[in-house]
PDB file of N, CA and C in Angstrom:
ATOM      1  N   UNK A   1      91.302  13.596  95.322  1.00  0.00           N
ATOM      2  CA  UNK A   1      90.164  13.717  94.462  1.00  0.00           C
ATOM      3  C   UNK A   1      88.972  13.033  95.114  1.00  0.00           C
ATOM      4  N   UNK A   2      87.740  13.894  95.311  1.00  0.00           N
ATOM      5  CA  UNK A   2      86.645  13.350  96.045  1.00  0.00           C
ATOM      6  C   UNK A   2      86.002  11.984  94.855  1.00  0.00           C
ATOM      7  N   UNK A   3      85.157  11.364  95.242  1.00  0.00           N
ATOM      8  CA  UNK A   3      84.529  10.981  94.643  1.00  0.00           C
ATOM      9  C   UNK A   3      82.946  11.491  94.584  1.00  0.00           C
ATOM     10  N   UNK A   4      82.838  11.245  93.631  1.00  0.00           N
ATOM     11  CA  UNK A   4      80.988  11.777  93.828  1.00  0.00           C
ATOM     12  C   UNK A   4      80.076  10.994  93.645  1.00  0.00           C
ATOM     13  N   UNK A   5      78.996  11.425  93.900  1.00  0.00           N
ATOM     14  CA  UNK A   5      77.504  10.052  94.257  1.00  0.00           C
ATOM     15  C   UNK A   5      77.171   9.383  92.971  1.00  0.00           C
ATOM     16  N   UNK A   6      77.594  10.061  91.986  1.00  0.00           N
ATOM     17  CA  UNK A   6      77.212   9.171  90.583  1.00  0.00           C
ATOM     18  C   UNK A   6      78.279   8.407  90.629  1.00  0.00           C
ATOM     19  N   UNK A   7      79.306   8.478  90.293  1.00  0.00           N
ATOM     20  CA  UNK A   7      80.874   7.601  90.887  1.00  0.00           C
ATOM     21  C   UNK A   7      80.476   6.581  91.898  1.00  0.00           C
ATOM     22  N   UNK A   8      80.174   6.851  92.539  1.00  0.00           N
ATOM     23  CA  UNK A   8      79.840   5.724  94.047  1.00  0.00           C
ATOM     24  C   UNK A   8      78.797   4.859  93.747  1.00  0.00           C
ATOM     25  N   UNK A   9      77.646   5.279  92.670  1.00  0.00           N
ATOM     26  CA  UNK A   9      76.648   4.991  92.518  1.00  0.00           C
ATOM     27  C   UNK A   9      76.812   3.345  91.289  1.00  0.00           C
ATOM     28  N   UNK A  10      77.624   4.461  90.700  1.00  0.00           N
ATOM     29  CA  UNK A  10      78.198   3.680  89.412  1.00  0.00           C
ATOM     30  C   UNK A  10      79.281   2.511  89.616  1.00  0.00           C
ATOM     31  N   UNK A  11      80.002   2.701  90.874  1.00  0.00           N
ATOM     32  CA  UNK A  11      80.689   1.653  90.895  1.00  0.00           C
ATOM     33  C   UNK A  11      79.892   0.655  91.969  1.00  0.00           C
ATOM     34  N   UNK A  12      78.667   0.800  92.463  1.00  0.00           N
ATOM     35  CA  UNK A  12      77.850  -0.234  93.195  1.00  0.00           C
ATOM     36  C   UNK A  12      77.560  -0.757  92.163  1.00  0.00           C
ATOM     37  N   UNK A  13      77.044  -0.513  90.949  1.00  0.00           N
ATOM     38  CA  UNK A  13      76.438  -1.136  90.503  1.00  0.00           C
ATOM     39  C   UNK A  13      77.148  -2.333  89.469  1.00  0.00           C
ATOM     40  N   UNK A  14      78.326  -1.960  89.147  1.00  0.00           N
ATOM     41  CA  UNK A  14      79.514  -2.615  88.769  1.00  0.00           C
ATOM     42  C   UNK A  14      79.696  -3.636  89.435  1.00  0.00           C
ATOM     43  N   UNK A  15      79.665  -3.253  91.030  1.00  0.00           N
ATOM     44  CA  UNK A  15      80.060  -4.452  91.735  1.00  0.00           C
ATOM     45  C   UNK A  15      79.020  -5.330  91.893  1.00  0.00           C
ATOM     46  N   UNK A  16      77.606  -5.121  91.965  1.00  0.00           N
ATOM     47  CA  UNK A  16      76.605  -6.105  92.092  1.00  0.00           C
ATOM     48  C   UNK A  16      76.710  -6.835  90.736  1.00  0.00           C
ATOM     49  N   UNK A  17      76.823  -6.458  89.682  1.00  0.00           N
ATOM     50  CA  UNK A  17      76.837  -7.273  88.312  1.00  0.00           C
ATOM     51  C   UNK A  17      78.177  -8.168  88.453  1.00  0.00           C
ATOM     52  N   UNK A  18      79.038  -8.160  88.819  1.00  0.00           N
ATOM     53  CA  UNK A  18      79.998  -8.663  88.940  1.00  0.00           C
ATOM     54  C   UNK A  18      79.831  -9.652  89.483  1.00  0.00           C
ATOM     55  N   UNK A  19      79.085  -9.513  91.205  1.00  0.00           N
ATOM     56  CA  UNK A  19      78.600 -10.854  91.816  1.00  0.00           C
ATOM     57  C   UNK A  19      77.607 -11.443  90.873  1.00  0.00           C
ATOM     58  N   UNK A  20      76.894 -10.956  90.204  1.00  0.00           N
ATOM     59  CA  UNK A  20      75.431 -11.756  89.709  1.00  0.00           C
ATOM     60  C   UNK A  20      76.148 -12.622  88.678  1.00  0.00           C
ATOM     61  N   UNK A  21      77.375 -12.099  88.394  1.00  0.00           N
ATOM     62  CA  UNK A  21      77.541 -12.871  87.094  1.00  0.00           C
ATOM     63  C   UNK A  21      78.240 -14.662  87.935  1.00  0.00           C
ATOM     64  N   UNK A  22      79.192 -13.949  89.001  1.00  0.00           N
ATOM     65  CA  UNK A  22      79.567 -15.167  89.296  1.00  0.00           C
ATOM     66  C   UNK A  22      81.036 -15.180  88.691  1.00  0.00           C
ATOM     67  N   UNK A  23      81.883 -16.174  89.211  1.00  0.00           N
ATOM     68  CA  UNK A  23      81.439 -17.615  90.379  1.00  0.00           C
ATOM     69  C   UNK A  23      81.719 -16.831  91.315  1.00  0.00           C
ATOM     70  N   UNK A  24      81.220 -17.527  92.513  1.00  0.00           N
ATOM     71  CA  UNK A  24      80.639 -17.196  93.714  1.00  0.00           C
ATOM     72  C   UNK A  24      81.620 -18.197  94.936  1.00  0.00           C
ATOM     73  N   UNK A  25      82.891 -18.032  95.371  1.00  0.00           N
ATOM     74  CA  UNK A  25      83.776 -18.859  96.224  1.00  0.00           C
ATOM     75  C   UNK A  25      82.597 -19.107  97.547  1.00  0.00           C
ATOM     76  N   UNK A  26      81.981 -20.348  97.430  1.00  0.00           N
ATOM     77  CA  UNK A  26      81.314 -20.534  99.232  1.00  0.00           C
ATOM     78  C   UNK A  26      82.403 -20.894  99.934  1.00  0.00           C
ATOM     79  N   UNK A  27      83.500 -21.885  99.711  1.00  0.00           N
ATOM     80  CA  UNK A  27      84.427 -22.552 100.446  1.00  0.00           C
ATOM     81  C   UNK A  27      85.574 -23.199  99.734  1.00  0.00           C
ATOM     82  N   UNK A  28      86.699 -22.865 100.355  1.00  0.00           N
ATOM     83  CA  UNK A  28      88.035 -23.250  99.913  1.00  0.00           C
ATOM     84  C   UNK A  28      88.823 -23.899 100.924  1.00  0.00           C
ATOM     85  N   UNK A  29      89.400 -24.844 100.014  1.00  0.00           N
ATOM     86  CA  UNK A  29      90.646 -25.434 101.218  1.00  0.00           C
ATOM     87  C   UNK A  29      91.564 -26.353 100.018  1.00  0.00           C
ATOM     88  N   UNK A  30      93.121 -26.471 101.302  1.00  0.00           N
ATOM     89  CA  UNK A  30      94.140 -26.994 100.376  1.00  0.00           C
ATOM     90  C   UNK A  30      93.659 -28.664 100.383  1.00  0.00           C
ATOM     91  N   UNK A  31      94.006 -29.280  99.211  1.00  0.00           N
ATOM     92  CA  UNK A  31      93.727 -31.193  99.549  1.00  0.00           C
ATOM     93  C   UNK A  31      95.318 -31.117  99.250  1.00  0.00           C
ATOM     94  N   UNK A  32      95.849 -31.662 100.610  1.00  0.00           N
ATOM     95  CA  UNK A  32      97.577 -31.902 100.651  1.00  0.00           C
ATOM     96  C   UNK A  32      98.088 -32.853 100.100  1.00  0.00           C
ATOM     97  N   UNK A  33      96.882 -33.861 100.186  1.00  0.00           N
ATOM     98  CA  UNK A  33      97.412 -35.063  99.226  1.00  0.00           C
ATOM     99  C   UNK A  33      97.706 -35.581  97.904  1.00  0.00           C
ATOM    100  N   UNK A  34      96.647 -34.568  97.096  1.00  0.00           N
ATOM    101  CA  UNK A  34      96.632 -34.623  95.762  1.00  0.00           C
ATOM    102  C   UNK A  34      97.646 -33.125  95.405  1.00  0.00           C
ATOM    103  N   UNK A  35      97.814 -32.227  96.555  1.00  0.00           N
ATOM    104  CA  UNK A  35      98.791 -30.933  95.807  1.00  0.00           C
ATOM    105  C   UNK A  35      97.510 -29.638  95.306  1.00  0.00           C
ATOM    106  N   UNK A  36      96.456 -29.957  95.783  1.00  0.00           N
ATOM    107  CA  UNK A  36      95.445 -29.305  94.514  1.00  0.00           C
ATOM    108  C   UNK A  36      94.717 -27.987  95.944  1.00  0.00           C
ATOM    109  N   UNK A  37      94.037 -26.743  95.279  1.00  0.00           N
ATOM    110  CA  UNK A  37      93.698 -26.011  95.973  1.00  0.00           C
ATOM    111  C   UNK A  37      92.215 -26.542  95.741  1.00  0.00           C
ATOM    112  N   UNK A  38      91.583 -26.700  96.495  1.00  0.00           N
ATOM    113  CA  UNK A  38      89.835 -26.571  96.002  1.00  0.00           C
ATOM    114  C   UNK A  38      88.850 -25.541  96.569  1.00  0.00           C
ATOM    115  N   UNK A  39      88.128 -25.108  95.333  1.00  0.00           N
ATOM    116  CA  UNK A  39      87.085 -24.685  95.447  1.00  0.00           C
ATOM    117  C   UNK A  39      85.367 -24.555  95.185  1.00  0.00           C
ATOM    118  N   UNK A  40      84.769 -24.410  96.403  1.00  0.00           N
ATOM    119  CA  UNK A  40      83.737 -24.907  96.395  1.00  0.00           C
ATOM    120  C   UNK A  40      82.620 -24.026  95.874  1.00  0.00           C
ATOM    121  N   UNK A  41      82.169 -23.889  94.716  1.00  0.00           N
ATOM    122  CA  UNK A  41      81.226 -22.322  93.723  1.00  0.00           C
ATOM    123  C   UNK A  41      79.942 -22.564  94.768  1.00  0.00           C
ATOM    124  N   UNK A  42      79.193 -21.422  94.705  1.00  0.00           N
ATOM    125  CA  UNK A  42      77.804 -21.573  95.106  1.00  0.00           C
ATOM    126  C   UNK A  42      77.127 -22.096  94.136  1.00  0.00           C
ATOM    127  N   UNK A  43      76.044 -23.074  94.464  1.00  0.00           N
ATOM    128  CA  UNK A  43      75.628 -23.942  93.550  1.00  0.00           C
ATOM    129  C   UNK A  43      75.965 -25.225  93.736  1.00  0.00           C
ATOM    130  N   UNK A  44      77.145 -25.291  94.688  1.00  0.00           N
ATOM    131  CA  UNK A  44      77.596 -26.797  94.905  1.00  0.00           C
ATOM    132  C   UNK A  44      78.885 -27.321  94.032  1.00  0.00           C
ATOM    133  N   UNK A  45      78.968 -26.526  92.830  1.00  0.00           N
ATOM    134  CA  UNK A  45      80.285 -27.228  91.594  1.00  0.00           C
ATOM    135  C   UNK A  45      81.848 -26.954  92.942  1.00  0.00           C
ATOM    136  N   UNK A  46      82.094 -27.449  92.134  1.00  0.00           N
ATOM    137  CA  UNK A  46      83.868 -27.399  92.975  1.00  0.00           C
ATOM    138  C   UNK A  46      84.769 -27.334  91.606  1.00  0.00           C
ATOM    139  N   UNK A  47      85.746 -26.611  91.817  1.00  0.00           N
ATOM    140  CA  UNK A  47      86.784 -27.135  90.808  1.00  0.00           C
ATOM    141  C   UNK A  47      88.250 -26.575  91.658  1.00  0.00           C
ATOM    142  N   UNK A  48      89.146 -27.539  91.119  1.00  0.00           N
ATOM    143  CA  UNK A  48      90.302 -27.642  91.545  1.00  0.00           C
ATOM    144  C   UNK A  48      91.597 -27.197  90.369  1.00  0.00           C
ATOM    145  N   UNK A  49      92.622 -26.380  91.261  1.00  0.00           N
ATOM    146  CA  UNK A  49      93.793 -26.815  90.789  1.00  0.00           C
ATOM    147  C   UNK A  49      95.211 -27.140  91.239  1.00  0.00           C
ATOM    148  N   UNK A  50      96.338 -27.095  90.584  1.00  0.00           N
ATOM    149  CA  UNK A  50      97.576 -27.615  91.088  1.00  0.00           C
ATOM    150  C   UNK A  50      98.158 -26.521  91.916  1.00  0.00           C
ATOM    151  N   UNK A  51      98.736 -26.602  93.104  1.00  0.00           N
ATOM    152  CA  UNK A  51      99.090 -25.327  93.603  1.00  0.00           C
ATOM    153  C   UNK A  51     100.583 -24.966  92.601  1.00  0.00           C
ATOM    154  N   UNK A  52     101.293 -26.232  91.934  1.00  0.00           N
ATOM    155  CA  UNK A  52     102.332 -25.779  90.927  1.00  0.00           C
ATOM    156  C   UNK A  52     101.684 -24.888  90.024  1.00  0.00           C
ATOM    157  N   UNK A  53     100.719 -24.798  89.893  1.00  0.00           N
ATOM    158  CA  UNK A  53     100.424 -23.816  88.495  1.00  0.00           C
ATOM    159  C   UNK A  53      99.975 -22.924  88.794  1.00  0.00           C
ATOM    160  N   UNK A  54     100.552 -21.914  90.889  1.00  0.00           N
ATOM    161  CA  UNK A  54      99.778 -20.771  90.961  1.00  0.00           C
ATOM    162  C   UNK A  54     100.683 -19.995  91.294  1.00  0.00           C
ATOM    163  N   UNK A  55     101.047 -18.794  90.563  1.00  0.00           N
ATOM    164  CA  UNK A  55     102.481 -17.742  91.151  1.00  0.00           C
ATOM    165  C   UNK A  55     101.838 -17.313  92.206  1.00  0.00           C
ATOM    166  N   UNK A  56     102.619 -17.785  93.268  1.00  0.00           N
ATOM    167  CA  UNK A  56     102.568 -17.243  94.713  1.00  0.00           C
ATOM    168  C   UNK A  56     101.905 -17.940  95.599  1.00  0.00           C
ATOM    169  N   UNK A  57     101.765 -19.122  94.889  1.00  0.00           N
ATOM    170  CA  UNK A  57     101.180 -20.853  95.957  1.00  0.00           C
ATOM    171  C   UNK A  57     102.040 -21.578  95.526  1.00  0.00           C
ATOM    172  N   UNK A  58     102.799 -21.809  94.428  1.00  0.00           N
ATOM    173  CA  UNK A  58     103.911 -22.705  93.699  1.00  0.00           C
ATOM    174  C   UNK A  58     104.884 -23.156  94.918  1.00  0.00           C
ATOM    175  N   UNK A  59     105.629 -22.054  95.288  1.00  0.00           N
ATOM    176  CA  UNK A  59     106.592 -22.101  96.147  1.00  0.00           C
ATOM    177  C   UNK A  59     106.551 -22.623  97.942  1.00  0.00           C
ATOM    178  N   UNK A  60     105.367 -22.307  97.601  1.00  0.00           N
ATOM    179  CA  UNK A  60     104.915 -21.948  99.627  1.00  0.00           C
ATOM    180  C   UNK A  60     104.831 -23.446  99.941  1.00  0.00           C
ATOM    181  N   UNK A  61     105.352 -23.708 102.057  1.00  0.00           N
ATOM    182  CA  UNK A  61     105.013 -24.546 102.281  1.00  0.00           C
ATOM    183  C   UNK A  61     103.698 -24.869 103.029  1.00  0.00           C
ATOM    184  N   UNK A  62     103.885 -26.181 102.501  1.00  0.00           N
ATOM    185  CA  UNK A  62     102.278 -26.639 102.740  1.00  0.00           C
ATOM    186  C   UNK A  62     101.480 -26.020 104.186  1.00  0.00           C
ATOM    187  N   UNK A  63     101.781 -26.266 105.426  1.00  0.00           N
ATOM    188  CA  UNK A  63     101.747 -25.196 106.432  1.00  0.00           C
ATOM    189  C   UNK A  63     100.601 -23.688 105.993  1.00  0.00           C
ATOM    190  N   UNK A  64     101.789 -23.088 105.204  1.00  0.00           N
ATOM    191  CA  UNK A  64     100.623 -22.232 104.632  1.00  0.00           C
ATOM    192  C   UNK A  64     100.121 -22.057 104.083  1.00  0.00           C
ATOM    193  N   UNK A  65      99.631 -22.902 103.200  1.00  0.00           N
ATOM    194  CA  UNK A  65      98.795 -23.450 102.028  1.00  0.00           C
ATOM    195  C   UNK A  65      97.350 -23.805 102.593  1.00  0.00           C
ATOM    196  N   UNK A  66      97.163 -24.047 103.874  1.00  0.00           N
ATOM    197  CA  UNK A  66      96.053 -24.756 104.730  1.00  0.00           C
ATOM    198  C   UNK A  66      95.073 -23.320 105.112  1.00  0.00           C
ATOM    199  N   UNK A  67      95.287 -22.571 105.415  1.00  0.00           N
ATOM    200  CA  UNK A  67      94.232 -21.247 105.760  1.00  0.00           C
ATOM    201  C   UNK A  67      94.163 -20.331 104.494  1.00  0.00           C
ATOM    202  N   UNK A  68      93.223 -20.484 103.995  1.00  0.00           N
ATOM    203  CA  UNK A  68      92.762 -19.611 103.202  1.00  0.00           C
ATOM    204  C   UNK A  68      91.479 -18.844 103.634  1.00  0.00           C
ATOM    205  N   UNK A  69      91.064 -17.559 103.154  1.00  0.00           N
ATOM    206  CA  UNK A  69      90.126 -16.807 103.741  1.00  0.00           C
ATOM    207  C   UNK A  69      89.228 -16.248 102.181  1.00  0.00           C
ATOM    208  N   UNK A  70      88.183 -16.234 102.487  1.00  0.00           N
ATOM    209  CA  UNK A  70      87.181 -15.978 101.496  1.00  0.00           C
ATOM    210  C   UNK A  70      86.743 -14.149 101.535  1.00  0.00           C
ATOM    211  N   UNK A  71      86.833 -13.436 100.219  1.00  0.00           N
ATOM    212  CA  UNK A  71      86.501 -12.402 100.355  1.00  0.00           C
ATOM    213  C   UNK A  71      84.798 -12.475 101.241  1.00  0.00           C
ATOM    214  N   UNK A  72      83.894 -11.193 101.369  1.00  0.00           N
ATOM    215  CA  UNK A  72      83.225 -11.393 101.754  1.00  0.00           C
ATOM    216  C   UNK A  72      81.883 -11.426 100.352  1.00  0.00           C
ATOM    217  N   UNK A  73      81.989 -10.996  99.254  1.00  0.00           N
ATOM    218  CA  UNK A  73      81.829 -11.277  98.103  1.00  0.00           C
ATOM    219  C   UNK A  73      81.598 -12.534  97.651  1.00  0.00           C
ATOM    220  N   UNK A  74      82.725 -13.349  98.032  1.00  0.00           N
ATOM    221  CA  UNK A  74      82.862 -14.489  97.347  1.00  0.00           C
ATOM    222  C   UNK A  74      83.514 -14.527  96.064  1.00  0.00           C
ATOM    223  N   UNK A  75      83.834 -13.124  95.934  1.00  0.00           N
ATOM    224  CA  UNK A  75      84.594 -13.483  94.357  1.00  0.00           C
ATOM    225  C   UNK A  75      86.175 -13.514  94.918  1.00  0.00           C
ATOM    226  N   UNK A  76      86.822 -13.597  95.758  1.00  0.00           N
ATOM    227  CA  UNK A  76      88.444 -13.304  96.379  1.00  0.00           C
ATOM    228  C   UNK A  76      88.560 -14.575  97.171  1.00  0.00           C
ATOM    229  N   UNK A  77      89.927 -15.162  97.046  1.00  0.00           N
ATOM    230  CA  UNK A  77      90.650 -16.044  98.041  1.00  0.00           C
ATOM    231  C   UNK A  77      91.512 -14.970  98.288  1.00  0.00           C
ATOM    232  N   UNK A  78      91.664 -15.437  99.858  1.00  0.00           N
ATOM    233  CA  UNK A  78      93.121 -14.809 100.540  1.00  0.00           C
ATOM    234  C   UNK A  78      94.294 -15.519 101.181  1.00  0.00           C
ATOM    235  N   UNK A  79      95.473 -15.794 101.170  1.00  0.00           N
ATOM    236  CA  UNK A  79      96.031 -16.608 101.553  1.00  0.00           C
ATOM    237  C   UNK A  79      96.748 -15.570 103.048  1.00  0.00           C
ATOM    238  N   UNK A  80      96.539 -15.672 104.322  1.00  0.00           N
ATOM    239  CA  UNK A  80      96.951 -14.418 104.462  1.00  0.00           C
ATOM    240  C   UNK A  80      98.323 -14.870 105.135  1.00  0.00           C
ATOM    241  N   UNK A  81      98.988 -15.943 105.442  1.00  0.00           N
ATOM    242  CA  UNK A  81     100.365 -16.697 105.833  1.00  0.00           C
ATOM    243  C   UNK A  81     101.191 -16.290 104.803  1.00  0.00           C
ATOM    244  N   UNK A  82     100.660 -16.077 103.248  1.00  0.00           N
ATOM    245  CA  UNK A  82     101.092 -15.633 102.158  1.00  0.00           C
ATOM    246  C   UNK A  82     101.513 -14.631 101.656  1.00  0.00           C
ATOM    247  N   UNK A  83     100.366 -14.001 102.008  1.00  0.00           N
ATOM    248  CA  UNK A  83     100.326 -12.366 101.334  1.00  0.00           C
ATOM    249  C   UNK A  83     100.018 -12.430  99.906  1.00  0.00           C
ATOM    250  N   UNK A  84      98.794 -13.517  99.073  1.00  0.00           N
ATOM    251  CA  UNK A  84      98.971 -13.915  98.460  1.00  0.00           C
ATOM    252  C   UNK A  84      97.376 -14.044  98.226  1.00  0.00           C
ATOM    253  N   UNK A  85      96.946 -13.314  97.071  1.00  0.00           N
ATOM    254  CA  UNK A  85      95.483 -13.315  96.553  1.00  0.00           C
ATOM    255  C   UNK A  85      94.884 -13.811  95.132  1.00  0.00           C
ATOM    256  N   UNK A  86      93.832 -14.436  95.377  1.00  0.00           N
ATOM    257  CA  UNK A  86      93.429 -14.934  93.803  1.00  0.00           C
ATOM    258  C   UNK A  86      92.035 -14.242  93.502  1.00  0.00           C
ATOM    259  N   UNK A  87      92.007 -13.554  92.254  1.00  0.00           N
ATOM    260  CA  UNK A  87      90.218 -13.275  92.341  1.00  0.00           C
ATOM    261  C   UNK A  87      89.275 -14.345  91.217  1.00  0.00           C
ATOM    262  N   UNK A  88      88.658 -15.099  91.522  1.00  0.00           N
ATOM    263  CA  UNK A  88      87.941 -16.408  91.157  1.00  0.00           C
ATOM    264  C   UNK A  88      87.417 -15.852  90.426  1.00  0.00           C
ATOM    265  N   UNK A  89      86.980 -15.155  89.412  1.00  0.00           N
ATOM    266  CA  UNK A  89      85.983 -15.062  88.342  1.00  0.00           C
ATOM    267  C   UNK A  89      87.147 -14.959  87.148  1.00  0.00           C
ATOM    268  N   UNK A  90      88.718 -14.809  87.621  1.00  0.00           N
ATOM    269  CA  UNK A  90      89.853 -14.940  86.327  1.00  0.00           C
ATOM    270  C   UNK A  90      89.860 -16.034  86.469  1.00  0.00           C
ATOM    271  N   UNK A  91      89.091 -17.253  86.287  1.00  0.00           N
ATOM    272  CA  UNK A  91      89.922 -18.280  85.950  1.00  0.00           C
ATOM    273  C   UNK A  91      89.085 -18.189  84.829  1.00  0.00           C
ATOM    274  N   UNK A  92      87.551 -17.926  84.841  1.00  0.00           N
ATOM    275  CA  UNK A  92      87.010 -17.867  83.654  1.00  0.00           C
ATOM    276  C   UNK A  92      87.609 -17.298  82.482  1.00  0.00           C
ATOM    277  N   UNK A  93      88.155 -16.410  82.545  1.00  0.00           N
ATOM    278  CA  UNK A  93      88.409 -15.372  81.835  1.00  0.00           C
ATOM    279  C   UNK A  93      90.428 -15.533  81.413  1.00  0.00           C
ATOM    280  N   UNK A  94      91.010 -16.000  82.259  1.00  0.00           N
ATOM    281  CA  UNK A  94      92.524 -16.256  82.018  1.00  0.00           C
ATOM    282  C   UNK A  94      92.712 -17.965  81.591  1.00  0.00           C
ATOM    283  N   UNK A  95      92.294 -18.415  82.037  1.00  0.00           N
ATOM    284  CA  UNK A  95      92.416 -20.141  81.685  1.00  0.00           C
ATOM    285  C   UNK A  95      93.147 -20.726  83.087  1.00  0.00           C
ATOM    286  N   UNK A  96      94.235 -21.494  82.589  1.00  0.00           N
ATOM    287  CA  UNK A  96      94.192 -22.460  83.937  1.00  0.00           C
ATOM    288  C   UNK A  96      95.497 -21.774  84.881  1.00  0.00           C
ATOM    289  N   UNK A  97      96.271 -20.217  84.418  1.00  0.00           N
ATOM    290  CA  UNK A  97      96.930 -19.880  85.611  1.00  0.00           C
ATOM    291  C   UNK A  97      96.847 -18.835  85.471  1.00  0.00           C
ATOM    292  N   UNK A  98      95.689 -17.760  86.513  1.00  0.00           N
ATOM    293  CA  UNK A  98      95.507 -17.403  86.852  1.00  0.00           C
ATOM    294  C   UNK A  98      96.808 -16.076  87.479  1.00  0.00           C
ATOM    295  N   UNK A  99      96.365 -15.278  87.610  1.00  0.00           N
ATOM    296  CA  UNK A  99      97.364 -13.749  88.214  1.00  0.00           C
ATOM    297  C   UNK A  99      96.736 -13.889  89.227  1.00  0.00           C
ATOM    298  N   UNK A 100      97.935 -13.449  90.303  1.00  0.00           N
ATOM    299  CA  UNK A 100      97.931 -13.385  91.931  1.00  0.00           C
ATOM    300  C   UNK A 100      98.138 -11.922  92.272  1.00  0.00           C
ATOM    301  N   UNK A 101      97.605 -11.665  92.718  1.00  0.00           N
ATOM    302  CA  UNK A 101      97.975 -10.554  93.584  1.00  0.00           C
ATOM    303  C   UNK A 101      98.678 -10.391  94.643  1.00  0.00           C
ATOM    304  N   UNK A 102     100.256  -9.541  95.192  1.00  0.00           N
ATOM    305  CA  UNK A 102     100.438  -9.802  96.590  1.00  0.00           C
ATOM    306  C   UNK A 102     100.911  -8.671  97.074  1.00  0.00           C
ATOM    307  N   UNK A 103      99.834  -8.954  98.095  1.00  0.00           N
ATOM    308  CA  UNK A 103     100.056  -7.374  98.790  1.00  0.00           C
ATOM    309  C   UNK A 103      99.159  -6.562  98.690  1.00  0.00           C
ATOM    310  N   UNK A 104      98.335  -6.867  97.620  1.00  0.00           N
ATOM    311  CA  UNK A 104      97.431  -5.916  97.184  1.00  0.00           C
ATOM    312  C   UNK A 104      95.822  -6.124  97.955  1.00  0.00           C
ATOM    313  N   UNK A 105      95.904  -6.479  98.477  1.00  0.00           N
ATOM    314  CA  UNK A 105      94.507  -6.874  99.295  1.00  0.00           C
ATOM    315  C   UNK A 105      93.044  -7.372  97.994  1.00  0.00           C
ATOM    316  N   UNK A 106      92.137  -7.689  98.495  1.00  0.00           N
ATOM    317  CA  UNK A 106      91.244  -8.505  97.648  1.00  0.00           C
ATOM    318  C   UNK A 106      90.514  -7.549  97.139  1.00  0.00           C
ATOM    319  N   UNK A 107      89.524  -7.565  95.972  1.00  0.00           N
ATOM    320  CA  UNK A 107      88.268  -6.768  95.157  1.00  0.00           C
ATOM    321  C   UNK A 107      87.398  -6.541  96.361  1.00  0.00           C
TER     322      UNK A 107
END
């Protein structure tokens, strides 16, 4: 099934509202010491959580817990040692554990 220019048109514009709304991942990394993933919003806020409270970071060892990759959006983490994706604007929207994606590549 092709898509067509109103379709294409319509889902740009989906996706720009999506970024405008935010949050916006500038930078992520694991803190090994506290157990916690952090992330750094544009704007400067950070917020953190437990990697126990993430299906499909819970388990993993720390090793690959350390490279994470940022969509180019900013709305996607990628874990790619993992195979193991988060999209940052559900935390707003799910509370504090979040659905992973794996396998499925990022928004």
């Amino acid at each position: 099934m092709a898509i067509t220019k109103e379709q294409f048109k319509a889902a740009n514009a989906r996706g720009a509202a999506t970024v405008a709304r935010g949050p916006i991942a500038r930078a992520a990394r694991y803190d090994s010491r506290r157990g916690l993933i952090v992330i750094t919003l544009e704007g400067g806020c950070e917020f953190a959580f437990p990697v126990t409270l993430a299906e499909g970071l819970a388990d993993a060892p720390r090793s690959k817990l350390t490279k994470i990759k940022i969509s180019p959006n900013g709305l996607g983490l990628h874990w790619p040692l993992l195979d193991a994706d988060l999209y940052v604007p559900d935390w707003q929207t799910r509370g504090v554990k979040p659905q992973f994606d794996q396998g499925e590549g990022l928004p």
